[in-house]
PDB file of N, CA and C in Angstrom:
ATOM      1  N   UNK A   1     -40.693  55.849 -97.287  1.00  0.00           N
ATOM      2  CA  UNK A   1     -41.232  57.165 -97.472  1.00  0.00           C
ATOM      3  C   UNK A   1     -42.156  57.459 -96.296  1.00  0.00           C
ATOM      4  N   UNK A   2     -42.102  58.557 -95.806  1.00  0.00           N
ATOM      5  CA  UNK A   2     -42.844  58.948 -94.476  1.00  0.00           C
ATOM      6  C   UNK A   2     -43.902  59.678 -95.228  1.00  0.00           C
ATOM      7  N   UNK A   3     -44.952  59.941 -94.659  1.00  0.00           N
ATOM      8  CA  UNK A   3     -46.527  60.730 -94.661  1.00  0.00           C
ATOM      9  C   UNK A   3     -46.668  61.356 -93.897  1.00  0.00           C
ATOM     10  N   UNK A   4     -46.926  62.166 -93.994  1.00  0.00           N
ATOM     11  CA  UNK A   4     -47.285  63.516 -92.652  1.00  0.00           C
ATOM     12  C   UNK A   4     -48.545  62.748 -92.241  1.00  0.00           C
ATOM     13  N   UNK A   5     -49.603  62.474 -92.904  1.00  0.00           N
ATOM     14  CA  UNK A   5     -50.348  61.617 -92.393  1.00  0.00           C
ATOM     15  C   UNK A   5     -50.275  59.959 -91.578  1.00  0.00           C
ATOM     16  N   UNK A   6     -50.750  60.216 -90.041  1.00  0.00           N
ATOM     17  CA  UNK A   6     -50.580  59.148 -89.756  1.00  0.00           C
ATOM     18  C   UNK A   6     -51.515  58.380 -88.984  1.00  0.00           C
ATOM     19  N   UNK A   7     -52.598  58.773 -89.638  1.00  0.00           N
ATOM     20  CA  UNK A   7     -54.269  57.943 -89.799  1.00  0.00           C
ATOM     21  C   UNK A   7     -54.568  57.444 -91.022  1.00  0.00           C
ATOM     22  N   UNK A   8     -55.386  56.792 -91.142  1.00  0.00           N
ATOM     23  CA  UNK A   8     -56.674  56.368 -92.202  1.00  0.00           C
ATOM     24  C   UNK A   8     -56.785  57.167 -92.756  1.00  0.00           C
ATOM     25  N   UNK A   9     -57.209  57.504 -94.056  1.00  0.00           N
ATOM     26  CA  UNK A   9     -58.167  58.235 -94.818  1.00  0.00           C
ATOM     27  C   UNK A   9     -59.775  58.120 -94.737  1.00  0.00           C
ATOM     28  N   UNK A  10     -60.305  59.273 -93.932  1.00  0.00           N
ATOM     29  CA  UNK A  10     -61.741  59.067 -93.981  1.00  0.00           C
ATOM     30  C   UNK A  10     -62.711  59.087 -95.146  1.00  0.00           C
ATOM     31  N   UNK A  11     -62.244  60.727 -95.606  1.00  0.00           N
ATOM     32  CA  UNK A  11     -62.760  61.469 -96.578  1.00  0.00           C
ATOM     33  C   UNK A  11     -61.675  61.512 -97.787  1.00  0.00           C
ATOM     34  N   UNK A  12     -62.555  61.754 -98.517  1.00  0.00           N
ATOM     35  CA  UNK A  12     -61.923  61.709 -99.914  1.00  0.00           C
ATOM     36  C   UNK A  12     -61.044  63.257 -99.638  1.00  0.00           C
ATOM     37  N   UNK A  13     -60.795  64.368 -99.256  1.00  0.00           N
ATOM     38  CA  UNK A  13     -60.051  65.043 -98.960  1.00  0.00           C
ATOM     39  C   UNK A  13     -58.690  64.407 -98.200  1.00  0.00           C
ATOM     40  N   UNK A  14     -58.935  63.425 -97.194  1.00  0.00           N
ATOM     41  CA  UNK A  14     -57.853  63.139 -96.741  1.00  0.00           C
ATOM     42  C   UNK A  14     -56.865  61.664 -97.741  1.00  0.00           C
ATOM     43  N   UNK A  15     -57.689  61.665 -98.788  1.00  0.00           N
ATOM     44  CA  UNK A  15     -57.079  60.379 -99.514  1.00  0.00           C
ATOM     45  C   UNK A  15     -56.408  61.761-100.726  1.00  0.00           C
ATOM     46  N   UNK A  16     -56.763  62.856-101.471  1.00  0.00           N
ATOM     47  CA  UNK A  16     -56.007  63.777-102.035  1.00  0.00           C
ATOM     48  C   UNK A  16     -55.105  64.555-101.330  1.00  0.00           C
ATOM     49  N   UNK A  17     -54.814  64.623 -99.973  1.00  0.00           N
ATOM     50  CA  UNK A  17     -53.736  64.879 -99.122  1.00  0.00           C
ATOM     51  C   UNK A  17     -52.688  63.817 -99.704  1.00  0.00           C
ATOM     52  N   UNK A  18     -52.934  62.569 -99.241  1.00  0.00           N
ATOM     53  CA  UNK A  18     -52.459  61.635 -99.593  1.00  0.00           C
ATOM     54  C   UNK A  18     -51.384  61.309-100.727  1.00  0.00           C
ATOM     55  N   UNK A  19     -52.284  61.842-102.037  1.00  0.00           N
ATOM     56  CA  UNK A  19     -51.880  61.708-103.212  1.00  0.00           C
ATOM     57  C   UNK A  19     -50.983  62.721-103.411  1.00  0.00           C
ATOM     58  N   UNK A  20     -51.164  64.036-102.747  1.00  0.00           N
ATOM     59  CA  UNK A  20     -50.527  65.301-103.308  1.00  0.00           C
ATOM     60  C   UNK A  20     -49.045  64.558-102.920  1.00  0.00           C
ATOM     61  N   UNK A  21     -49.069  64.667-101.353  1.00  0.00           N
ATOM     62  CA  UNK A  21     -47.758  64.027-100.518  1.00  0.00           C
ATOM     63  C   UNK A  21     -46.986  63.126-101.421  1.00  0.00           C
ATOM     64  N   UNK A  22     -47.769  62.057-101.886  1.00  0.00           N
ATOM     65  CA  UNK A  22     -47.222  60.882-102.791  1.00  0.00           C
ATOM     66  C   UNK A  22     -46.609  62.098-103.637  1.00  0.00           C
ATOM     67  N   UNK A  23     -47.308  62.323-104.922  1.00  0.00           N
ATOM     68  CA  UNK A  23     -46.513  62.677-105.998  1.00  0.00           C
ATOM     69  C   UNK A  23     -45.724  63.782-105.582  1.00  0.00           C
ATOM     70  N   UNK A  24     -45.488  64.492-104.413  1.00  0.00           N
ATOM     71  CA  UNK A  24     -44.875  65.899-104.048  1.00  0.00           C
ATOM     72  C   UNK A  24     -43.451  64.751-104.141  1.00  0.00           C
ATOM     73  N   UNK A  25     -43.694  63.828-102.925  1.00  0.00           N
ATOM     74  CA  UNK A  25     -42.065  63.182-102.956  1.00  0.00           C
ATOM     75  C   UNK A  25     -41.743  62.221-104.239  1.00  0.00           C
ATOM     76  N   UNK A  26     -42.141  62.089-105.183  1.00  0.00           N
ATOM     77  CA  UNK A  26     -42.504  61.338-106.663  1.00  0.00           C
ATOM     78  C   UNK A  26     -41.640  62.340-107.255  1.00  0.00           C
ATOM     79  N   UNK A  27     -42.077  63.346-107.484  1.00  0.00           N
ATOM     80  CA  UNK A  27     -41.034  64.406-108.320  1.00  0.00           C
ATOM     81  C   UNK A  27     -40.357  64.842-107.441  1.00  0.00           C
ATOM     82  N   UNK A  28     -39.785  65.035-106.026  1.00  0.00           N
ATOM     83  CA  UNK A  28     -38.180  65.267-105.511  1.00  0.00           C
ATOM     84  C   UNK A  28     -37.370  63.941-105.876  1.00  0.00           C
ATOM     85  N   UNK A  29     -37.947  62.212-105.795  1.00  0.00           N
ATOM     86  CA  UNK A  29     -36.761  62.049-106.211  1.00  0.00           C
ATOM     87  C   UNK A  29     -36.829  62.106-107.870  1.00  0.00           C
ATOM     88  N   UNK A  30     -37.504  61.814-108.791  1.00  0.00           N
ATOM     89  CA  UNK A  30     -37.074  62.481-109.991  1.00  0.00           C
ATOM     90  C   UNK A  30     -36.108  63.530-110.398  1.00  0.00           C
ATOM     91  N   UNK A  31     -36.413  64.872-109.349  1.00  0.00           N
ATOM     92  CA  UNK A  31     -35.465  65.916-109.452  1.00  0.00           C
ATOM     93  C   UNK A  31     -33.980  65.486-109.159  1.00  0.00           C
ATOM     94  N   UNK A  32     -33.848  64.642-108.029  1.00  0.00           N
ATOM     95  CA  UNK A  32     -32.679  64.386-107.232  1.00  0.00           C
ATOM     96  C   UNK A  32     -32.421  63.317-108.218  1.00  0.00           C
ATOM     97  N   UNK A  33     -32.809  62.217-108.805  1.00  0.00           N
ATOM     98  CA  UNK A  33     -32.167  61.719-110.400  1.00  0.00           C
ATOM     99  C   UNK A  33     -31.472  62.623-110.893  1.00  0.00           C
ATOM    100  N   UNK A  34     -32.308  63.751-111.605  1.00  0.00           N
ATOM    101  CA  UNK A  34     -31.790  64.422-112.944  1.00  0.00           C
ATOM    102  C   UNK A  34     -30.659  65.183-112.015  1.00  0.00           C
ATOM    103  N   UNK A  35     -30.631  65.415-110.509  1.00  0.00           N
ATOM    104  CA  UNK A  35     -29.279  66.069-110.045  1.00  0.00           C
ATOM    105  C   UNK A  35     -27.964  65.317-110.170  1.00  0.00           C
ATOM    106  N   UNK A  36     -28.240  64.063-109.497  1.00  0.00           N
ATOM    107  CA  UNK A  36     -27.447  63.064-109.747  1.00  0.00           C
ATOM    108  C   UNK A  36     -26.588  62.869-111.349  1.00  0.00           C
ATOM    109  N   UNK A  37     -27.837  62.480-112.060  1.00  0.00           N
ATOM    110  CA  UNK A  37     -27.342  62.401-113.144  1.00  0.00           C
ATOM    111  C   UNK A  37     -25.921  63.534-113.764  1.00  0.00           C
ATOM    112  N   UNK A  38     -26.431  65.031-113.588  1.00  0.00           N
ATOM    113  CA  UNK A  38     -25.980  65.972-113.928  1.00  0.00           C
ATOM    114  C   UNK A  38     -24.727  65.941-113.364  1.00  0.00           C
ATOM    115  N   UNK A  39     -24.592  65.769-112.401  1.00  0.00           N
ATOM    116  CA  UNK A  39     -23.234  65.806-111.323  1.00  0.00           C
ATOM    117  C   UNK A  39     -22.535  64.407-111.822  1.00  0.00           C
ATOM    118  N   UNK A  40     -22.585  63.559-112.055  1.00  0.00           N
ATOM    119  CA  UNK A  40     -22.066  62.322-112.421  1.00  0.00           C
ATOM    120  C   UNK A  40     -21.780  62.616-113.979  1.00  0.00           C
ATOM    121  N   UNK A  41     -21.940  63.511-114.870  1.00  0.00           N
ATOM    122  CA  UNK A  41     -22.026  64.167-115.661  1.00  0.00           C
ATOM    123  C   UNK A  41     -20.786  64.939-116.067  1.00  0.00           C
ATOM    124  N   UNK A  42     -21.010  65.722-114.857  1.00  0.00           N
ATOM    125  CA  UNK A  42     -19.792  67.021-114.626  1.00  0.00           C
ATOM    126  C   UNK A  42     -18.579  65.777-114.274  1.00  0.00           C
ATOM    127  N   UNK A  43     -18.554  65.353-113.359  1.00  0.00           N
ATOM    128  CA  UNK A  43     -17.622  64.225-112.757  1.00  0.00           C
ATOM    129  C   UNK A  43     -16.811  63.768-113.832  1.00  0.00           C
ATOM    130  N   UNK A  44     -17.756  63.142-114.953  1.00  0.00           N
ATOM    131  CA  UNK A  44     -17.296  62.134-116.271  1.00  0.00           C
ATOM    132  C   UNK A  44     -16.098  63.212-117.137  1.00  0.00           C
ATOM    133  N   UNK A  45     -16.993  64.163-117.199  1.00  0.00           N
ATOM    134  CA  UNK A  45     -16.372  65.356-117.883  1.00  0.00           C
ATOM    135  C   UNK A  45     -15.016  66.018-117.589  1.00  0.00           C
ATOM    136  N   UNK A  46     -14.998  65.700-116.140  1.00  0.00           N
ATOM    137  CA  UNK A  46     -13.685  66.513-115.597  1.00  0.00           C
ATOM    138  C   UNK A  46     -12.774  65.569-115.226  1.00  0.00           C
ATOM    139  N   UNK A  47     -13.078  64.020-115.048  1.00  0.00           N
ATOM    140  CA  UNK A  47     -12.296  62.862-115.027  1.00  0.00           C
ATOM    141  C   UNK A  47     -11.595  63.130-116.206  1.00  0.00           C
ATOM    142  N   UNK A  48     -12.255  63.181-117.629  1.00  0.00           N
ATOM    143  CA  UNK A  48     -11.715  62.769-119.275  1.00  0.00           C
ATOM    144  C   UNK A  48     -10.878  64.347-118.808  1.00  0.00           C
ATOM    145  N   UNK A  49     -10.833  64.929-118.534  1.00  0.00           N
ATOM    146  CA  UNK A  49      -9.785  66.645-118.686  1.00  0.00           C
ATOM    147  C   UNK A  49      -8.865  66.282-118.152  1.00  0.00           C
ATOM    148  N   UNK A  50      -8.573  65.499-116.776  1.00  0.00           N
ATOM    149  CA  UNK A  50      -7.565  65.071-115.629  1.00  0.00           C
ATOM    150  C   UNK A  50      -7.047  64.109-116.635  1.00  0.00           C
ATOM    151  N   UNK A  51      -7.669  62.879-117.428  1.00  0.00           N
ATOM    152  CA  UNK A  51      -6.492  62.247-117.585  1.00  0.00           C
ATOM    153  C   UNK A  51      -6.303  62.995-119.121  1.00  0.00           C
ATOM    154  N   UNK A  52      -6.852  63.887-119.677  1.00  0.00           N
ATOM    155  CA  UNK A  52      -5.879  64.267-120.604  1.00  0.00           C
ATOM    156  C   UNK A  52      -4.789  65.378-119.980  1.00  0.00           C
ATOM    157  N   UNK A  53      -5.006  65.839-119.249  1.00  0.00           N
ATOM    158  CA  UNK A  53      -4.011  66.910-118.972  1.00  0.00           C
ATOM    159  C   UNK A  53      -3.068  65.800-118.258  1.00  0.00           C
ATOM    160  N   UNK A  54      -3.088  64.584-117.299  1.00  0.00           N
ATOM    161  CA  UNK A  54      -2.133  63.522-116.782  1.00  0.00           C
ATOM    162  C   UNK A  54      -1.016  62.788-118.228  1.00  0.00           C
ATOM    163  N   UNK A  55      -2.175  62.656-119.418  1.00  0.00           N
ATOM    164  CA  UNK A  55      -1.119  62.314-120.332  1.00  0.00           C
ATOM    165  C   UNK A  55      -0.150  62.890-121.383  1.00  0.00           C
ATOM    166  N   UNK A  56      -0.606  64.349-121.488  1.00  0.00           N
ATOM    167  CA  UNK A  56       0.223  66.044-121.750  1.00  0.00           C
ATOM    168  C   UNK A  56       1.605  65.543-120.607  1.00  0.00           C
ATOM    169  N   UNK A  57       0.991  65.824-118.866  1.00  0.00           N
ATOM    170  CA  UNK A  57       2.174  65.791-118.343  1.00  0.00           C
ATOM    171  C   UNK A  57       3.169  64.791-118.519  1.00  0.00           C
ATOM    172  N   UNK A  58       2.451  63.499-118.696  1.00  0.00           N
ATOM    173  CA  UNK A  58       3.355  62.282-118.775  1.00  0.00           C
ATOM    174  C   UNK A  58       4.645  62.632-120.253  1.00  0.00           C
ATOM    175  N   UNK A  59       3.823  62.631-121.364  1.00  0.00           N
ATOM    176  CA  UNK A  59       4.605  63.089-122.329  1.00  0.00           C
ATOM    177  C   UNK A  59       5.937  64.470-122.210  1.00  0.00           C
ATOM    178  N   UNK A  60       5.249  65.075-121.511  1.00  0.00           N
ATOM    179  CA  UNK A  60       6.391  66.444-121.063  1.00  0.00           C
ATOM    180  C   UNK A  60       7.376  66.006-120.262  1.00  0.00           C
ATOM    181  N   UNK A  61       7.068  64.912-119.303  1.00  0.00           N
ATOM    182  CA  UNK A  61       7.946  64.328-118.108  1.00  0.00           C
ATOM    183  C   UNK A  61       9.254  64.041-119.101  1.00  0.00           C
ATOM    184  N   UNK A  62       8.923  62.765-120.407  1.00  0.00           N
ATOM    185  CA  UNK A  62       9.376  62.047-120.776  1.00  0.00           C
ATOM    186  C   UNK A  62      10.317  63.165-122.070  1.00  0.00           C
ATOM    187  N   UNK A  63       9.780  64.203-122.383  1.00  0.00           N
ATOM    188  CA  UNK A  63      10.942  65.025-122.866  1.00  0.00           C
ATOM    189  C   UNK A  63      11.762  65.605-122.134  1.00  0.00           C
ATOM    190  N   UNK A  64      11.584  66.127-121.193  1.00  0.00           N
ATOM    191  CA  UNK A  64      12.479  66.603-120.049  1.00  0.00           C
ATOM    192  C   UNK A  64      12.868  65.612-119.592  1.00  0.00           C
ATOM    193  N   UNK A  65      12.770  64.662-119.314  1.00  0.00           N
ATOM    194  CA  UNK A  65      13.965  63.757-119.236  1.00  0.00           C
ATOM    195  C   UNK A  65      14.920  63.064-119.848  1.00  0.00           C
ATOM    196  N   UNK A  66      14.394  63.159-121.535  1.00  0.00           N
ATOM    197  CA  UNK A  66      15.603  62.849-122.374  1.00  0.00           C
ATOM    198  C   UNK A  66      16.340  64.374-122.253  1.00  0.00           C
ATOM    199  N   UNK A  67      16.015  65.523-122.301  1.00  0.00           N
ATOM    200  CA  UNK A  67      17.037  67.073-122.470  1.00  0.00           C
ATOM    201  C   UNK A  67      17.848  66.656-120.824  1.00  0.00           C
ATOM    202  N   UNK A  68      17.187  66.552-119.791  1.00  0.00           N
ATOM    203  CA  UNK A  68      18.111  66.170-119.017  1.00  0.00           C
ATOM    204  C   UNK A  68      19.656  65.515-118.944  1.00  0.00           C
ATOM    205  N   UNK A  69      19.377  63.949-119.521  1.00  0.00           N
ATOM    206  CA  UNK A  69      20.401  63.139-119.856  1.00  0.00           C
ATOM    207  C   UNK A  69      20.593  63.723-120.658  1.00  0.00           C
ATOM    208  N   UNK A  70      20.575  64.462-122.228  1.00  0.00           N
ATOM    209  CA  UNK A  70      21.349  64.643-122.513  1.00  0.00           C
ATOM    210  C   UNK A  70      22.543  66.004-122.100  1.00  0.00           C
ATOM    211  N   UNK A  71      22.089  66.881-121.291  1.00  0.00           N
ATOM    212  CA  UNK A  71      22.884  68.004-120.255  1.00  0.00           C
ATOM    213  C   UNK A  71      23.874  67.081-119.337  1.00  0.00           C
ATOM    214  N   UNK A  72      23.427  65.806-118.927  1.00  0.00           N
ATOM    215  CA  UNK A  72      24.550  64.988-118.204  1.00  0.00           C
ATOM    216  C   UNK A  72      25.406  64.838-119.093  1.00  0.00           C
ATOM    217  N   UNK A  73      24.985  64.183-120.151  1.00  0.00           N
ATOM    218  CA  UNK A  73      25.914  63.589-121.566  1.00  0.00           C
ATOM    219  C   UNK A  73      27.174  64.961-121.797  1.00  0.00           C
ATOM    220  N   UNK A  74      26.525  66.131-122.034  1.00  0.00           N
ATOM    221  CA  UNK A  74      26.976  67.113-122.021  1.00  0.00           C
ATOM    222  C   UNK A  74      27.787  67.829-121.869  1.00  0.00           C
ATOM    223  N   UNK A  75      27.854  67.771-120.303  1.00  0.00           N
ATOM    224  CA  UNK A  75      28.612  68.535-119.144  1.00  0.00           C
ATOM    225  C   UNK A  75      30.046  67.511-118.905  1.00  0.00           C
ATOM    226  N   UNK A  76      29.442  65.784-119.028  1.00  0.00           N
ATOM    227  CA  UNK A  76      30.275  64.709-119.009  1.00  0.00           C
ATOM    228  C   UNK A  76      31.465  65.336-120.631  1.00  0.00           C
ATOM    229  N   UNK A  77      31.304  65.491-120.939  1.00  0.00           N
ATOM    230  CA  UNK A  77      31.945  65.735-122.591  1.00  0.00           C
ATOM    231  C   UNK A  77      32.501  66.912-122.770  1.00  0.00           C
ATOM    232  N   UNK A  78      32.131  67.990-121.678  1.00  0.00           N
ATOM    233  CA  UNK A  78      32.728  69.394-121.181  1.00  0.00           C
ATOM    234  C   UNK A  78      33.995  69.120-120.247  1.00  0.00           C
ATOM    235  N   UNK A  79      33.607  67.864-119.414  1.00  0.00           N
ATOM    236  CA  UNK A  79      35.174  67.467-118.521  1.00  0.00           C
ATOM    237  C   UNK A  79      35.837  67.180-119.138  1.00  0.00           C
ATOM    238  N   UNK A  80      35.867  66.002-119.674  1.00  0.00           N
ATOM    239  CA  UNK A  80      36.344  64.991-120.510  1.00  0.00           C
ATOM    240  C   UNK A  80      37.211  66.424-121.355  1.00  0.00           C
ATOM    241  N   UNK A  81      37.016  67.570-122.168  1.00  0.00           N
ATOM    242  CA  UNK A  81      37.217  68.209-123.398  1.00  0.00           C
ATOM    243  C   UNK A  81      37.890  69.157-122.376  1.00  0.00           C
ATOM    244  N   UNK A  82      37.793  69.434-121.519  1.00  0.00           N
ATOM    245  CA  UNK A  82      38.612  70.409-120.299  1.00  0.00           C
ATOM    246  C   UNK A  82      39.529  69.312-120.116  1.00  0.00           C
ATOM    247  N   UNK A  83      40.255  68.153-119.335  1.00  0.00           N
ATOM    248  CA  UNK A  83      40.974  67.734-119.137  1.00  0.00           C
ATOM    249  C   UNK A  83      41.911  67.126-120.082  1.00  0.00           C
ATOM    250  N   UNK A  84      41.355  67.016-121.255  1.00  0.00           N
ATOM    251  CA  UNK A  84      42.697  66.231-122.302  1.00  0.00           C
ATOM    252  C   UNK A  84      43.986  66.863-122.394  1.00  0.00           C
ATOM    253  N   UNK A  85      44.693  66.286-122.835  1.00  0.00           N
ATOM    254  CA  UNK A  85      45.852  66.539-122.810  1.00  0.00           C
ATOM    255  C   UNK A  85      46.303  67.125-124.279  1.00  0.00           C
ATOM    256  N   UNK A  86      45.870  66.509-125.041  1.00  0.00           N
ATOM    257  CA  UNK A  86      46.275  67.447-126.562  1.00  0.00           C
ATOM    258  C   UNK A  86      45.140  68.199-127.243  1.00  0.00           C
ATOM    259  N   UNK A  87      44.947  68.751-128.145  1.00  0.00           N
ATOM    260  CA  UNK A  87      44.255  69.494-128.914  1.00  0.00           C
ATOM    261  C   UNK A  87      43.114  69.028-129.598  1.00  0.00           C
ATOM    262  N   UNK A  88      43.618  67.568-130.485  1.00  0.00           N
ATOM    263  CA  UNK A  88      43.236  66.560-130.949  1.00  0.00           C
ATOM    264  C   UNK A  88      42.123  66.459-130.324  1.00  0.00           C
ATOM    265  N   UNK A  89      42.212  65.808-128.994  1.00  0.00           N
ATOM    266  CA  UNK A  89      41.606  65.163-128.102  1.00  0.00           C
ATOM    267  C   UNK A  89      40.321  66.136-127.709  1.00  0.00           C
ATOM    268  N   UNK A  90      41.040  67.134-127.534  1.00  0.00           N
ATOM    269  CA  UNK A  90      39.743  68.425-127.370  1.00  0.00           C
ATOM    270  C   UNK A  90      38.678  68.591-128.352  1.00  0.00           C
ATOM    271  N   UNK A  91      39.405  68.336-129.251  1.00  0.00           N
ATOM    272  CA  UNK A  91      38.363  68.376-131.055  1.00  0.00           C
ATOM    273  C   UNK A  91      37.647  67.561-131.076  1.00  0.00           C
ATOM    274  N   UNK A  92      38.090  66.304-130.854  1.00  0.00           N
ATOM    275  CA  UNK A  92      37.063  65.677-130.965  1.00  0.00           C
ATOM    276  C   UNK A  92      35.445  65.774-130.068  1.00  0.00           C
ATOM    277  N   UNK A  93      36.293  65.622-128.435  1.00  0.00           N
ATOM    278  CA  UNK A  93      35.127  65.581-127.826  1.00  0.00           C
ATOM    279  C   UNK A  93      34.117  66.908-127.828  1.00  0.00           C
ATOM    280  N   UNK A  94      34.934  67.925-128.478  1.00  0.00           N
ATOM    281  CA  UNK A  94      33.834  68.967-128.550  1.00  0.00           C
ATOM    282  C   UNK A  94      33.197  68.670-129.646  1.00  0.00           C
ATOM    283  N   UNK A  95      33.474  67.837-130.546  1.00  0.00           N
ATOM    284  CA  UNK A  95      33.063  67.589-132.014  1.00  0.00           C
ATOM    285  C   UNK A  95      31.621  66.267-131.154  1.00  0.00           C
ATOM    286  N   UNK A  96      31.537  65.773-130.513  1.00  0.00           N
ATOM    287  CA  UNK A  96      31.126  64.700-130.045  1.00  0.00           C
ATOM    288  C   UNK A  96      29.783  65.499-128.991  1.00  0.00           C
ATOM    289  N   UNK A  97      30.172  66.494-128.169  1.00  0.00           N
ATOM    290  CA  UNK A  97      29.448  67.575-127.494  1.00  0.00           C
ATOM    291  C   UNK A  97      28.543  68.227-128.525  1.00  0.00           C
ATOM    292  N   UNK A  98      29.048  68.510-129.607  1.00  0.00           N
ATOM    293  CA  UNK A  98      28.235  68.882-130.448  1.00  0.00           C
ATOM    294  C   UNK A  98      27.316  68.429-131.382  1.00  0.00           C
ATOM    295  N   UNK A  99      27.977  66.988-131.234  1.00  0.00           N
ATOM    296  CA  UNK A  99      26.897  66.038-132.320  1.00  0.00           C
ATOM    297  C   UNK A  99      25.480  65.624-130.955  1.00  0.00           C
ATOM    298  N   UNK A 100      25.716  65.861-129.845  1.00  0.00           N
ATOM    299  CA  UNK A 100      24.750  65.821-128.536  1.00  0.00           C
ATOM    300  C   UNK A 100      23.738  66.539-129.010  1.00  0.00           C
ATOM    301  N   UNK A 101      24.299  67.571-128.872  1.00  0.00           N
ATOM    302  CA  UNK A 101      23.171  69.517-128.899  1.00  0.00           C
ATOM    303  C   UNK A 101      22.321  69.015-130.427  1.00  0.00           C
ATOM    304  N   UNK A 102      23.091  68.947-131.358  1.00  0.00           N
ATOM    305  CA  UNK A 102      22.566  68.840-132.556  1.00  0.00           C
ATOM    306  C   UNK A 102      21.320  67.274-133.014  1.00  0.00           C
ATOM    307  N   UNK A 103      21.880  66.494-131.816  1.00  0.00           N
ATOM    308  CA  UNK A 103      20.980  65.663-131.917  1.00  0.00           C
ATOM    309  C   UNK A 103      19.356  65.688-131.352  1.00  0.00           C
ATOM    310  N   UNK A 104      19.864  66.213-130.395  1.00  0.00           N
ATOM    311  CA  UNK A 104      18.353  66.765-128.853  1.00  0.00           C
ATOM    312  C   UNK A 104      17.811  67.688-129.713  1.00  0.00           C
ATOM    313  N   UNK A 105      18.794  68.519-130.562  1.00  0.00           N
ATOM    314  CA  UNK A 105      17.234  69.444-131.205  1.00  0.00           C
ATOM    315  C   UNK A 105      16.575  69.108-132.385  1.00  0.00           C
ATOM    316  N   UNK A 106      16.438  67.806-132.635  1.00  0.00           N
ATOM    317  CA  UNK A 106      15.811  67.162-133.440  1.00  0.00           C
ATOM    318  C   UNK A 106      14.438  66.196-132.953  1.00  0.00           C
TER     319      UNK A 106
END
């Protein structure tokens, strides 16, 4: 801590210089605590928001990626039901396409 004073104290005036100086920088860092504090505060606060909004996204990732695969599953079961050769064959896999859709929206 620096002193603007940089003599002795003669007089009792220059020893309450002294003191003021002391406690003037006594309560800045007090203040600069309770800033600290406050900001480390806000920090804590907006860390806990980030990872809840990180584990919202994680969960959303992980539904959109089962509706995904199942649109592969899908589209796979749309060829498959376009290329057969009999009717049968069509029935089913659209019957199979449809047990897909009906499953994902559950």
């Amino acid at each position: 801590m620096k002193l603007r004073i940089d003599k002795l104290p003669k007089t009792d005036e220059d020893l309450e210089e002294i003191q003021r100086e002391v406690e003037g920088s006594h309560n800045e860092h007090h203040h600069g605590e309770s800033d600290l504090e406050s900001v480390l505060g806000e920090l804590y606060v907006n860390y806990q928001n980030l990872d809840s909004k990180v584990k919202e996204l994680e969960q959303e990732n992980e539904k959109l990626k089962r509706e995904v695969a199942t649109l592969y599953k899908v589209i796979s079961k749309a060829i498959v039901a376009l290329t057969a050769e009999n009717q049968e064959d069509k029935r089913k896999t659209l019957s199979e396409m449809l047990s897909l859709l009906n499953d994902d929206n559950r």
